[in-house]
Protein backbone atom coordinates (compact mmCIF):
# COMPACT_ATOMS: atom_id res chain seq x y z
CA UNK A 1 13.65 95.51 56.05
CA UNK A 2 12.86 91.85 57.54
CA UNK A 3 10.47 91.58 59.70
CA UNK A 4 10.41 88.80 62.74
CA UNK A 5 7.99 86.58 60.89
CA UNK A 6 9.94 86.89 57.57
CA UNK A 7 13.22 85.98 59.55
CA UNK A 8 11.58 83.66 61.14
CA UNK A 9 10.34 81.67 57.89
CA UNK A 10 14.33 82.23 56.44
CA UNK A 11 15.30 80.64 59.28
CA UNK A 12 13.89 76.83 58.14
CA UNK A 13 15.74 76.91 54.60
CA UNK A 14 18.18 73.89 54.69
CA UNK A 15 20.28 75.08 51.42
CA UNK A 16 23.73 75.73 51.03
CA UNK A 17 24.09 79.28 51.83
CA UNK A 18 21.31 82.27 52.74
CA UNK A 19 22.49 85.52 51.74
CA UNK A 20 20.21 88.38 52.15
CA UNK A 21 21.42 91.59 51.08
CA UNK A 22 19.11 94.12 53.77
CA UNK A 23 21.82 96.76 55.05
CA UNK A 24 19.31 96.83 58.18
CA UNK A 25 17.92 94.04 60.22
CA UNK A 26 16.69 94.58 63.30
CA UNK A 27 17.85 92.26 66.09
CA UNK A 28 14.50 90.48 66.75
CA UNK A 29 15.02 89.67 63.15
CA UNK A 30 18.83 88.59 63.94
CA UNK A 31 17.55 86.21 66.75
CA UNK A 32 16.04 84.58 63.95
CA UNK A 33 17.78 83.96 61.28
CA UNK A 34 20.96 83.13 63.31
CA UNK A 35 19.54 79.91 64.14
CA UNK A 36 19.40 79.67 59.69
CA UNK A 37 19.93 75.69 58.96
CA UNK A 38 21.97 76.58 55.82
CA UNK A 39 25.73 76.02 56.18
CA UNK A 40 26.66 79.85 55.15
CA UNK A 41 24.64 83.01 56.45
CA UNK A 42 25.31 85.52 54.52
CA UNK A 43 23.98 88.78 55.97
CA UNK A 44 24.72 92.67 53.87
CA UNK A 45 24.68 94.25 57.22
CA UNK A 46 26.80 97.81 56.64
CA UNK A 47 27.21 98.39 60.66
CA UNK A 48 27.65 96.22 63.75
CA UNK A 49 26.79 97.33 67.15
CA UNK A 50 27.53 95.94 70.37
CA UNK A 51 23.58 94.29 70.78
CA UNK A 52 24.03 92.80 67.22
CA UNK A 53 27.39 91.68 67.54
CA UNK A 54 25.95 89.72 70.81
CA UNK A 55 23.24 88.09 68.76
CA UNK A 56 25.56 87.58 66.19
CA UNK A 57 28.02 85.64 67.68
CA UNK A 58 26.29 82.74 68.58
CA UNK A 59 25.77 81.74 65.16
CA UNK A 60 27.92 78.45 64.86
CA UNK A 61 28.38 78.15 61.18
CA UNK A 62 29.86 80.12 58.37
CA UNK A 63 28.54 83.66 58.92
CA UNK A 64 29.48 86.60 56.13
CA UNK A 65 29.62 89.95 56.32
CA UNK A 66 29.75 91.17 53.09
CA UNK A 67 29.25 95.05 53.70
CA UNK A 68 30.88 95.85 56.93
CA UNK A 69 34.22 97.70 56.14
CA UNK A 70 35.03 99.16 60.15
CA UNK A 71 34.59 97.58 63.52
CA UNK A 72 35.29 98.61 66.51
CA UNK A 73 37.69 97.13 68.99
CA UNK A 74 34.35 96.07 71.74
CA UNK A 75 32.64 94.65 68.63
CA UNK A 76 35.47 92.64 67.54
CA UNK A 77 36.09 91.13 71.10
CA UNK A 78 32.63 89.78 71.33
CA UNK A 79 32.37 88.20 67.48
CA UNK A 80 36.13 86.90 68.30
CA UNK A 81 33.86 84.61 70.86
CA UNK A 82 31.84 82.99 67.81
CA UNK A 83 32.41 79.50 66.97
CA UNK A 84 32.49 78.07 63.47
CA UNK A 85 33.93 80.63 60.41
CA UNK A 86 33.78 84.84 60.43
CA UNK A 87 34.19 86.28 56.91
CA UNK A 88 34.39 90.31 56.36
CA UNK A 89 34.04 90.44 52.73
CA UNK A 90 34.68 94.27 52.60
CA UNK A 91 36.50 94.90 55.61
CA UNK A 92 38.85 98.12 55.21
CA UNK A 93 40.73 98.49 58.47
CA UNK A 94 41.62 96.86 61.86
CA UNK A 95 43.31 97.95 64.66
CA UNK A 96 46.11 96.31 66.72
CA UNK A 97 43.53 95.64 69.37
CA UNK A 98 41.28 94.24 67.07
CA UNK A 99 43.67 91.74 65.75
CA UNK A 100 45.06 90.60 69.02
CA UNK A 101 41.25 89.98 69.84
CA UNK A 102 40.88 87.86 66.76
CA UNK A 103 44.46 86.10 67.29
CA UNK A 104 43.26 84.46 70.97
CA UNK A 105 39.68 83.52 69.35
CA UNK A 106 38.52 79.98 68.92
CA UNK A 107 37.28 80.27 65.53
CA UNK A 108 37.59 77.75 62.95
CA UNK A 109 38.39 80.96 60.25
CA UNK A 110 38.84 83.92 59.93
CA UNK A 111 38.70 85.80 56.51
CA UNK A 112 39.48 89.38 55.60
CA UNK A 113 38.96 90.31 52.01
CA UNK A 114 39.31 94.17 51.49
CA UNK A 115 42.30 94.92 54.55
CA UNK A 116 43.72 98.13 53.76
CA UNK A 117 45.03 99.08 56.85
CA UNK A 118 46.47 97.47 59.76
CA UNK A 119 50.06 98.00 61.99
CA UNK A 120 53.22 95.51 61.39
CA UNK A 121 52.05 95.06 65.23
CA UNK A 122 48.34 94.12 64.18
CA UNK A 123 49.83 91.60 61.71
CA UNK A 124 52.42 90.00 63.39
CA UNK A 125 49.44 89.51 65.96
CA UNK A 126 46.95 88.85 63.23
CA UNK A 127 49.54 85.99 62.82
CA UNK A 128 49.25 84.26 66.38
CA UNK A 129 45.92 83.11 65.26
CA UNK A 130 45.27 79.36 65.36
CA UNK A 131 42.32 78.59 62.29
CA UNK A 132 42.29 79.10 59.63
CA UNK A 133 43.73 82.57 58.01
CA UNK A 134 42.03 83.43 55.01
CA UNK A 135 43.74 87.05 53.37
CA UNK A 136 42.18 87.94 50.02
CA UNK A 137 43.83 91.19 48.99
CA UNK A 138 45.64 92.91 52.03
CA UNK A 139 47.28 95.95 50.82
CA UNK A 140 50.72 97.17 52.38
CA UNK A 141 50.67 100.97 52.68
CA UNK A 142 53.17 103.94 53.78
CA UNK A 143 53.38 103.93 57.67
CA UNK A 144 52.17 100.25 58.14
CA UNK A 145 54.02 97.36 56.10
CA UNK A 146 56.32 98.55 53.78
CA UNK A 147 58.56 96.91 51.17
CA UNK A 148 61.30 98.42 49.85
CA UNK A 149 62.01 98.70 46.02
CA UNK A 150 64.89 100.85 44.67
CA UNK A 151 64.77 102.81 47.78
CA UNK A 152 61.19 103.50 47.22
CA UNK A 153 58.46 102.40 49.81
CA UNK A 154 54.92 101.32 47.20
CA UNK A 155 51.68 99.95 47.95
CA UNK A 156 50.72 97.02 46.62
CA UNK A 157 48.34 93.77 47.11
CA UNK A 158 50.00 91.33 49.44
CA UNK A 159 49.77 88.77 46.85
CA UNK A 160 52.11 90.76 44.37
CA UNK A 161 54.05 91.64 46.81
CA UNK A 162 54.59 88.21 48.09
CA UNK A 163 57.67 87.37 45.93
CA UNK A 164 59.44 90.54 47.39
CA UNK A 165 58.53 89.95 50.95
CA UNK A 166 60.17 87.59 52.60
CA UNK A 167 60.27 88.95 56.14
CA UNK A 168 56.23 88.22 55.74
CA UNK A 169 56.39 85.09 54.70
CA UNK A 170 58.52 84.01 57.75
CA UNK A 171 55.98 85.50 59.95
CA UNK A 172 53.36 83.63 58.10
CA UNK A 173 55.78 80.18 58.44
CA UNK A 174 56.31 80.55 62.32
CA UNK A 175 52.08 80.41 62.77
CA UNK A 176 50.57 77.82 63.46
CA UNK A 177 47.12 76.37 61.90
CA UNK A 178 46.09 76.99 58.00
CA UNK A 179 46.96 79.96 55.97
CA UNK A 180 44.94 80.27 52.40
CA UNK A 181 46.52 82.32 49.55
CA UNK A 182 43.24 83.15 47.75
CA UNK A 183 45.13 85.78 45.52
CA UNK A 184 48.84 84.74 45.15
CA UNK A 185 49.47 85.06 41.51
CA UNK A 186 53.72 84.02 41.82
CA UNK A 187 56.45 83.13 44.44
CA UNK A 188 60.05 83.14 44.20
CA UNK A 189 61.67 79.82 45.30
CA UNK A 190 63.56 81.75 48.43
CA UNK A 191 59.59 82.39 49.72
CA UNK A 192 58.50 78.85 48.92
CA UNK A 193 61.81 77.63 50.63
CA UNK A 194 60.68 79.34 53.91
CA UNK A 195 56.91 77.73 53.99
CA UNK A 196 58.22 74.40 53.29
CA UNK A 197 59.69 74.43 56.54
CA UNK A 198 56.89 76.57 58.31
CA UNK A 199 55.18 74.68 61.29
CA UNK A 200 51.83 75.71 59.15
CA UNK A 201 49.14 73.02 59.44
């Protein structure tokens, strides 16, 4: 647990990035360290509450949260007013309302780096957002985006499945802002075709 005074004293370091991994903080302790001078704040937070998420979003720099995997759709609306970057390192799932919430923010970025589930409809309005995109292993399941292989619908990371799925790609070419392929291990020249002429920043 961090106390006030201990958040208080983490507040003042001027590094790079301040990661503390307490699955707990209290939000005296949050009014603290989100005025952190270090670029990145890196918090190991496991839940986010409406009261946190309220302290939280007035953070103005790089914030991580590497632990939360759900949000709800009240919590994402209020981080969704944060300015600067919003990273979920372990984020599992997000609804349609979530993403539309996310897709009118004013972020700089957005990242994402455990999606598992989310609706063609989430993504396509996932895609309306203006910053920067930042997918690291999005994972196309039965029921939500599907590609189609021999007739057979499979799972698999969106950066494998990239070369078979060019009806994402498009989506991903008629966005504006930045899109970052942290994971893309190959693309076929028809997908490379399409983001050469995407209006993508």
């Amino acid at each position: 647990e961090i106390d006030k005074a201990t958040a208080e004293a983490l507040a003042n370091y001027r590094g790079y990035a301040l990661r503390l991994g307490s699955r707990e903080i209290e939000n005296a302790s949050l009014h603290q360290l989100i005025e952190c001078k270090a670029s990145t704040l890196s918090l190991g937070l496991r839940k986010i509450d409406e009261p946190s998420a309220k302290i939280l979003c007035k953070h103005k720099g790089w914030l991580v949260l590497s632990k939360v995997s759900e949000i709800t759709d009240s919590v994402s609306k209020i981080l969704a007013t944060k300015e600067g970057t919003l990273i979920f390192d372990n984020l599992s799932k997000l609804s349609d309302q979530a993403a539309q919430n996310f897709s009118k923010s004013e972020l700089e970025g957005l990242g994402v780096g455990k999606l598992e589930h989310i609706s063609e409809k989430g993504a396509n309005l996932l895609s309306a957002f203006k910053g920067t995109l930042m997918i690291a292993d999005l994972k196309l399941t039965a029921g939500k985006l599907q590609i189609e292989t021999d007739g057979k619908s499979w799972p698999r990371t969106l950066a494998k499945s990239f070369p078979q799925a060019l009806e994402i790609f498009q989506s991903i070419a008629d966005s504006s802002g930045n899109f970052a392929f942290e994971k893309l291990e190959s693309i076929s020249d028809e997908a490379a075709h399409v983001l050469s002429k995407s209006k993508l920043d």
